[in-house]
C-alpha atoms as a PDB file:
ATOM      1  CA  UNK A   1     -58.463   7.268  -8.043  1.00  0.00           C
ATOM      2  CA  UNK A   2     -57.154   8.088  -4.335  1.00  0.00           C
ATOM      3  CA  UNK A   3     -56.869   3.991  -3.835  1.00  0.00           C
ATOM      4  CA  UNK A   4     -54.831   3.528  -7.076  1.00  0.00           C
ATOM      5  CA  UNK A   5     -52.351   6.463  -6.019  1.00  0.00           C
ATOM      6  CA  UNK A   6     -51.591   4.870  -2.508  1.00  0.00           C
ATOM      7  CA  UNK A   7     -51.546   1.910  -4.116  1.00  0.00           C
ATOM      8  CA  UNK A   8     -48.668   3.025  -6.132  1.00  0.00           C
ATOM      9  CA  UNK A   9     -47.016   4.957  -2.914  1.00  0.00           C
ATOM     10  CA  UNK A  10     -47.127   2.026  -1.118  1.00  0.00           C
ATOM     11  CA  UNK A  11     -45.548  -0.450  -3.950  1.00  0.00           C
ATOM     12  CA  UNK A  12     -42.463   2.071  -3.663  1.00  0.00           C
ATOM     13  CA  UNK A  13     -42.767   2.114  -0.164  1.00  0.00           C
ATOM     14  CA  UNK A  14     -42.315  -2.148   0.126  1.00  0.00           C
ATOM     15  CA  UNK A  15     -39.687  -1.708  -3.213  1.00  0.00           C
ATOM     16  CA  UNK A  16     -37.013   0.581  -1.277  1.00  0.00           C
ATOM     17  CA  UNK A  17     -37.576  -1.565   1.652  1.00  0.00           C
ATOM     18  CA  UNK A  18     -34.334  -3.220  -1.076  1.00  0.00           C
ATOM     19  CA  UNK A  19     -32.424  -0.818   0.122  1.00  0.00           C
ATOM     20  CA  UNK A  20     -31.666  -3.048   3.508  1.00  0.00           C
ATOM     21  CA  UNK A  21     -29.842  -5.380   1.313  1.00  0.00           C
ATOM     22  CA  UNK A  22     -27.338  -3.787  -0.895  1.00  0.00           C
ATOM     23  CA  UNK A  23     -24.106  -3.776   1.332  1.00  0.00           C
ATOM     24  CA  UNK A  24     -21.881  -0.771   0.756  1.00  0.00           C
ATOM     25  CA  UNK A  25     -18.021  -1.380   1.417  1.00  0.00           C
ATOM     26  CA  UNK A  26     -17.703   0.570   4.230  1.00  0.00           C
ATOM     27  CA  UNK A  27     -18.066  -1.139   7.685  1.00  0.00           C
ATOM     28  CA  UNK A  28     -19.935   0.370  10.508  1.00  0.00           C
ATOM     29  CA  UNK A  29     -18.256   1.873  13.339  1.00  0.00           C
ATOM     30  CA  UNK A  30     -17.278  -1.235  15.444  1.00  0.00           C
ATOM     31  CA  UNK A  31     -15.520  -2.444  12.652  1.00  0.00           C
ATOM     32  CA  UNK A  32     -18.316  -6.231  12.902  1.00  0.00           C
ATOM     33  CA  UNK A  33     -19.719  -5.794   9.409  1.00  0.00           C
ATOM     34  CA  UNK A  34     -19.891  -3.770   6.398  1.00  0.00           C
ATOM     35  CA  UNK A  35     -23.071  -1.073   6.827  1.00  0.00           C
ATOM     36  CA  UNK A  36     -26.001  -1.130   4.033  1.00  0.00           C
ATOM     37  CA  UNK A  37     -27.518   1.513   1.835  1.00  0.00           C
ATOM     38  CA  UNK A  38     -30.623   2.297   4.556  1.00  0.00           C
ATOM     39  CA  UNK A  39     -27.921   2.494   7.414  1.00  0.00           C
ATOM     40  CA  UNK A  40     -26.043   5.169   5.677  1.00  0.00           C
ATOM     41  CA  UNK A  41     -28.754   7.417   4.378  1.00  0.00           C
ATOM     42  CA  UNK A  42     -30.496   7.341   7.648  1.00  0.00           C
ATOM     43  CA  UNK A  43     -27.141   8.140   9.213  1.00  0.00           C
ATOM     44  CA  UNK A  44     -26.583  11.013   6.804  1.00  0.00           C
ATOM     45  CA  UNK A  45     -29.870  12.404   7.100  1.00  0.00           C
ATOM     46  CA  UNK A  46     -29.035  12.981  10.660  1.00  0.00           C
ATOM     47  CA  UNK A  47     -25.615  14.701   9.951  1.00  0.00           C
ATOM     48  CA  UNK A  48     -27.677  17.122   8.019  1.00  0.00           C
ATOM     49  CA  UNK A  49     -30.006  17.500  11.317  1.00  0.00           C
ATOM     50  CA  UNK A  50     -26.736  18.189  13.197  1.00  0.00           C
ATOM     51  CA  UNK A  51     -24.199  19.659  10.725  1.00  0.00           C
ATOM     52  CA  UNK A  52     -26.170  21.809   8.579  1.00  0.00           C
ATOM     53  CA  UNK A  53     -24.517  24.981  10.910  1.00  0.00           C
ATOM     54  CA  UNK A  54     -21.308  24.543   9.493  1.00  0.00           C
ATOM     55  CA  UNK A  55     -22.416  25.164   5.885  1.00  0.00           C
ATOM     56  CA  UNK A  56     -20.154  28.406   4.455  1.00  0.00           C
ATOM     57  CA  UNK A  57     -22.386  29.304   2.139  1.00  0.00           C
ATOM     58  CA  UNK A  58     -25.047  30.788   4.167  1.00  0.00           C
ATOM     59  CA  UNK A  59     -29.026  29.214   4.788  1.00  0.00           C
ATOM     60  CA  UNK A  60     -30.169  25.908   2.910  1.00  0.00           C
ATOM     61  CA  UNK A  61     -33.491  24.374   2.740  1.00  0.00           C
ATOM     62  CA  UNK A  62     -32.546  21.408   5.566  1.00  0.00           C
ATOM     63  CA  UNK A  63     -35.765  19.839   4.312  1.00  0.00           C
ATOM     64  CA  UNK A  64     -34.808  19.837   0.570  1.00  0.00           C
ATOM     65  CA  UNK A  65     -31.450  18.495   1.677  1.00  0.00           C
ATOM     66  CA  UNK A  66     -32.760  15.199   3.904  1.00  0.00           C
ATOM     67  CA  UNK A  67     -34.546  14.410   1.433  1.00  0.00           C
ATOM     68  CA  UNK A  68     -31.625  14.169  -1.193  1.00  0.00           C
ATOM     69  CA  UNK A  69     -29.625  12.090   1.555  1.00  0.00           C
ATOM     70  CA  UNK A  70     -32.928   9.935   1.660  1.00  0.00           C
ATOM     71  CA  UNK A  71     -32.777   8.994  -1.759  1.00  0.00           C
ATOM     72  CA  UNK A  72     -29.801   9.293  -3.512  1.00  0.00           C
ATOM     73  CA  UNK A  73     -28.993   5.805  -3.083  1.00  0.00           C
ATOM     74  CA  UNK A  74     -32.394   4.028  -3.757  1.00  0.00           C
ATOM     75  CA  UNK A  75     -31.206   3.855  -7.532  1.00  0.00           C
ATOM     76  CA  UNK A  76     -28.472   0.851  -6.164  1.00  0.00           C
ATOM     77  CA  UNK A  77     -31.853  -0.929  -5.541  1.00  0.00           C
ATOM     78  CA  UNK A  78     -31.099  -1.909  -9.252  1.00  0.00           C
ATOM     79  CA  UNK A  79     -27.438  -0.531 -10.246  1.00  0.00           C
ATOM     80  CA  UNK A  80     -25.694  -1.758  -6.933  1.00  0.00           C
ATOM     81  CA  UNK A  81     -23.018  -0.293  -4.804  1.00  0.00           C
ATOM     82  CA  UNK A  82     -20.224   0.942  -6.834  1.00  0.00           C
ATOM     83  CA  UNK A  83     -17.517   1.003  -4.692  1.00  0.00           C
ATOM     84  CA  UNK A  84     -15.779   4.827  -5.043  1.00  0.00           C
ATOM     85  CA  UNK A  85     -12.519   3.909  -5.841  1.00  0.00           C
ATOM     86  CA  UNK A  86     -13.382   1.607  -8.309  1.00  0.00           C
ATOM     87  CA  UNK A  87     -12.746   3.040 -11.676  1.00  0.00           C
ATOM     88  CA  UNK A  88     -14.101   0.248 -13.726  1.00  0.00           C
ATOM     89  CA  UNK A  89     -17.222  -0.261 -12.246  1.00  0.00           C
ATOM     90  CA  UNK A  90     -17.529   3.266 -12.359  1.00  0.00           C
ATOM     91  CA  UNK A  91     -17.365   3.590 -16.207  1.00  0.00           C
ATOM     92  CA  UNK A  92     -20.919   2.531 -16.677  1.00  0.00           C
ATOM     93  CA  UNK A  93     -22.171   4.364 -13.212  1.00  0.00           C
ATOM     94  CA  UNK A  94     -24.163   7.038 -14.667  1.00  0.00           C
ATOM     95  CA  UNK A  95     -26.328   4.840 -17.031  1.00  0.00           C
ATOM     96  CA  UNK A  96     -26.878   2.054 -14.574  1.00  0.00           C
ATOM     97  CA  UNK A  97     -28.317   4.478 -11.907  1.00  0.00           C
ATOM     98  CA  UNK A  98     -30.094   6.777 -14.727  1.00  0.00           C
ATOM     99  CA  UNK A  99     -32.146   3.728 -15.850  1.00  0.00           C
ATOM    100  CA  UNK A 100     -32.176   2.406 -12.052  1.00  0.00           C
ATOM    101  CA  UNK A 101     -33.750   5.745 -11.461  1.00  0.00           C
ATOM    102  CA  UNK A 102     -36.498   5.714 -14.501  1.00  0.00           C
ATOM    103  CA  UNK A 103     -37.622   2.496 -13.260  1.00  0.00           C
ATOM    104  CA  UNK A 104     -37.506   3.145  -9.308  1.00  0.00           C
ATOM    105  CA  UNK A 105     -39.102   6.309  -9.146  1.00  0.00           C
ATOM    106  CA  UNK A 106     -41.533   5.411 -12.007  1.00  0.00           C
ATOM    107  CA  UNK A 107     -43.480   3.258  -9.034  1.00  0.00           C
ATOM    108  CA  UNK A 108     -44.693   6.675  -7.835  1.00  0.00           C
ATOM    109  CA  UNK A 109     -47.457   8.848  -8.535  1.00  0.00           C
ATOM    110  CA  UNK A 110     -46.607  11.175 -11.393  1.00  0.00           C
ATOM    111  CA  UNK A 111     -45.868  14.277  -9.139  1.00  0.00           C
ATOM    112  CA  UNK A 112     -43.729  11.881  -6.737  1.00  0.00           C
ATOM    113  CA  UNK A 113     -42.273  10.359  -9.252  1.00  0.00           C
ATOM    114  CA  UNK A 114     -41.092  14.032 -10.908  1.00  0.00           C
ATOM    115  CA  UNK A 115     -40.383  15.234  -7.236  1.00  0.00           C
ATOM    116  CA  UNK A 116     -38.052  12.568  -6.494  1.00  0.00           C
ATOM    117  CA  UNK A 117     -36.310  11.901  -9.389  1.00  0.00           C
ATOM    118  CA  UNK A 118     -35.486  15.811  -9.600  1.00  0.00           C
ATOM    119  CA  UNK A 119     -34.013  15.708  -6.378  1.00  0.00           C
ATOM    120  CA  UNK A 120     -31.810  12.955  -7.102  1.00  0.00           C
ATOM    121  CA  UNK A 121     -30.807  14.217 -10.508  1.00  0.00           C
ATOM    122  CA  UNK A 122     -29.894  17.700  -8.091  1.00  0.00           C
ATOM    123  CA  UNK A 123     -27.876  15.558  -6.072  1.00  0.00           C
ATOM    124  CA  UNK A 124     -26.139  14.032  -9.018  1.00  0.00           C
ATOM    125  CA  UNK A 125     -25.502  17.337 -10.803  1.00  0.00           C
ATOM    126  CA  UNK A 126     -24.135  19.329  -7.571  1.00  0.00           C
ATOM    127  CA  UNK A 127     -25.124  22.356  -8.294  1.00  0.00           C
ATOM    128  CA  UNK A 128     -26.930  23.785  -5.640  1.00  0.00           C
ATOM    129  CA  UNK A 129     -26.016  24.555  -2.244  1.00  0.00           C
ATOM    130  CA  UNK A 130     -28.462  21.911  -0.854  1.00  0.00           C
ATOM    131  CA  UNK A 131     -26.921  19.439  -3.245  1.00  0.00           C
ATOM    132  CA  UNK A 132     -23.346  20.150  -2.538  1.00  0.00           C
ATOM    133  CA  UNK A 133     -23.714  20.224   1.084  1.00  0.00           C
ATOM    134  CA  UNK A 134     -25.369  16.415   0.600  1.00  0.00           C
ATOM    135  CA  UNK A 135     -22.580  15.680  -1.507  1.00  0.00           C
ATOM    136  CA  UNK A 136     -20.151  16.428   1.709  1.00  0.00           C
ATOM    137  CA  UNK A 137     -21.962  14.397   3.982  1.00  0.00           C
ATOM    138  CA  UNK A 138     -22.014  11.742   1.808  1.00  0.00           C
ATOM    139  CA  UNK A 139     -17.807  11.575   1.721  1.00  0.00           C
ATOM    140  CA  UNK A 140     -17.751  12.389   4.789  1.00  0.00           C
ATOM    141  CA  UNK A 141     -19.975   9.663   6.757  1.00  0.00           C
ATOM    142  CA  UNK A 142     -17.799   6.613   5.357  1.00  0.00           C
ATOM    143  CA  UNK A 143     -14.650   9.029   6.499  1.00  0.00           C
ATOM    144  CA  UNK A 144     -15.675   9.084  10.068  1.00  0.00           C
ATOM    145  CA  UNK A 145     -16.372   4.700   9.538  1.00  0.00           C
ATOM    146  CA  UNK A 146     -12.706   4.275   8.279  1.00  0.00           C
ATOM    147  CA  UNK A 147     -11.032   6.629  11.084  1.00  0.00           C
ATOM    148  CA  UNK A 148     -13.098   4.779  13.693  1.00  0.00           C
ATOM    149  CA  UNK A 149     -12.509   1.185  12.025  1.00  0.00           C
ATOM    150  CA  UNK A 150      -8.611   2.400  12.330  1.00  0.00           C
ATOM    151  CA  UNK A 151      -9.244   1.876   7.598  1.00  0.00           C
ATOM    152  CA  UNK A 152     -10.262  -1.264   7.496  1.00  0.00           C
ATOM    153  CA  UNK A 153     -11.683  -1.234   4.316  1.00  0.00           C
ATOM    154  CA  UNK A 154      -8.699   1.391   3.321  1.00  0.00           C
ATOM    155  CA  UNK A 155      -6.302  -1.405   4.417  1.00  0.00           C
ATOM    156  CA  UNK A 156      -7.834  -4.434   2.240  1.00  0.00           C
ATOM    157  CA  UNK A 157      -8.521  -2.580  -0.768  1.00  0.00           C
ATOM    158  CA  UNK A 158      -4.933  -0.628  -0.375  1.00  0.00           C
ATOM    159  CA  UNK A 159      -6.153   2.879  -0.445  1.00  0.00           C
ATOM    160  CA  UNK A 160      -3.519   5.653  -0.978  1.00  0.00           C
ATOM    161  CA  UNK A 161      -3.734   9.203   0.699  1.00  0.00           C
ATOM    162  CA  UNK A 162      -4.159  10.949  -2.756  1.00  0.00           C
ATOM    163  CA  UNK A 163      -7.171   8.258  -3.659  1.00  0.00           C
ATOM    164  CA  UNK A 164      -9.161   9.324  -0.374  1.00  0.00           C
ATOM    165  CA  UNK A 165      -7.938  12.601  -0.494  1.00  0.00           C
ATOM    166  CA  UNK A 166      -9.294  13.291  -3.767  1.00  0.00           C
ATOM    167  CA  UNK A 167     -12.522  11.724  -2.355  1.00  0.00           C
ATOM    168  CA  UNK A 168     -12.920  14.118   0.318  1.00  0.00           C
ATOM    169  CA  UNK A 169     -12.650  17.028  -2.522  1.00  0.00           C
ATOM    170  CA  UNK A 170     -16.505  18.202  -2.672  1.00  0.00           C
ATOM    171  CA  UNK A 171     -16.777  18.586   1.016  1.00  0.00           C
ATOM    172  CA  UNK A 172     -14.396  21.968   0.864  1.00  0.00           C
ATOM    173  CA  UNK A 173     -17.853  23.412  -1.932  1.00  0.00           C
ATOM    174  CA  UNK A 174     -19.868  22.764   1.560  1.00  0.00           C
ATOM    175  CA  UNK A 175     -17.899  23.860   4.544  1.00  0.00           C
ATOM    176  CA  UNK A 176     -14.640  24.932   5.301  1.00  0.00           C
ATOM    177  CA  UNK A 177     -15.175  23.552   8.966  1.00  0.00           C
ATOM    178  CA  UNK A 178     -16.111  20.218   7.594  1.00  0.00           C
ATOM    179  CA  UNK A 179     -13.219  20.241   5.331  1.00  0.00           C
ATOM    180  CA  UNK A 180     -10.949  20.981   7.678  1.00  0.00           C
ATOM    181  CA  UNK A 181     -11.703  18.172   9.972  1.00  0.00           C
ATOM    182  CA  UNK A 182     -11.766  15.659   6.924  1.00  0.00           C
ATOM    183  CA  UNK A 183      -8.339  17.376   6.332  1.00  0.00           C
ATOM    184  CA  UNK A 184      -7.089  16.034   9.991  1.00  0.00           C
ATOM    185  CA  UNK A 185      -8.685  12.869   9.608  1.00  0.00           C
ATOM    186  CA  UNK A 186      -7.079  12.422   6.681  1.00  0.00           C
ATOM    187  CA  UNK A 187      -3.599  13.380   7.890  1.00  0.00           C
ATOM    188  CA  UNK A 188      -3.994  11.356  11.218  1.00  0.00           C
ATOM    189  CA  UNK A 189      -5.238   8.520   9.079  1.00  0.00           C
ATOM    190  CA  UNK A 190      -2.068   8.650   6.549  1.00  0.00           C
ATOM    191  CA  UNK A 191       0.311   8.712  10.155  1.00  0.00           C
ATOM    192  CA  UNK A 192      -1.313   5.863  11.573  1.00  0.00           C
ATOM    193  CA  UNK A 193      -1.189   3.501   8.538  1.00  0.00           C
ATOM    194  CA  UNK A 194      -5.150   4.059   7.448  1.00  0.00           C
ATOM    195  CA  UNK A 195      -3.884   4.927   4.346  1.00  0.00           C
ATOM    196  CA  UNK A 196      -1.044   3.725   2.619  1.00  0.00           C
ATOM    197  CA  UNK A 197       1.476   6.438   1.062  1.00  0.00           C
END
């Protein structure tokens, strides 16, 4: 019985190892190449390490919260990147990563497969603290990626202030210190030309 359940751990294991390969539209922070799905949750999973101190809400579970940043993305595996400011794409989101999730976590051990799937439907539902405070780090990784890229991807996909802006919303349920350095990002961004008016 023990063989068949690490069997089973380590089929999901070599699965996510997908991950690598589903390129998000955000490039990294030399501005050579657009950064993939394992780049960004590793890099949010150590925001939470270093940010969690800034959450206005009082203590979180830091553990519960890597976690979420370490798999609320596996579901692209399947449903692909959906780009954020693509409304079209987005209309079928939620069903393409529900069933992307069914079939992903379902390589796991029952009690993983529970574990993990609850934690990404907390992520989805943001809810929690935990949940809303991975919710912030996840708009606010690609933020720092576009400032440093001087937008980039802003500038070929013709991003307006309000678009990103709006983006940027759920960090303020997180952190007002957070939110108010998106807010000057944002602002410096819109003088430079990041974002277009």
């Amino acid at each position: 019985m023990q063989d068949e359940r690490l069997e089973k751990q380590i089929d999901f294991i070599i699965e996510i190892d997908k991950l690598k390969s589903i390129a998000r539209q955000t490039y990294i922070a030399d501005g050579s190449r657009y950064e993939n799905d394992s780049e960004h949750s590793w890099h949010l999973a150590m925001m939470a390490i270093l940010l969690h101190e800034h959450v206005s809400v009082g203590k979180i579970d830091i553990v519960r919260v890597l976690k979420m940043v370490l798999v609320h993305d596996l579901v692209e595996i399947d449903a692909g990147d959906t780009y954020c400011y693509d409304s079209k794409a987005a209309e079928d989101k939620d069903l393409r990563e529900k069933k992307a999730a069914d079939r992903i976590f379902g390589i796991l051990p029952p009690d993983q497969a529970k574990e993990l799937r609850n934690i990404w439907d907390e992520f989805e539902e943001r809810k929690t603290p935990e949940a809303c405070f991975a919710a912030a780090l996840d708009r606010l990784q690609p933020l720092l990626l576009h400032m440093k890229t001087c937008g980039k991807s802003w500038k070929i996909n013709g991003i307006k202030y309000e678009q990103a802006y709006r983006r940027m919303n759920p960090i303020v349920e997180s952190s007002h210190a957070l939110w108010n350095y998106a807010l000057e990002v944002l602002n410096d961004s819109l003088e430079k030309g990041y974002l277009a008016r």
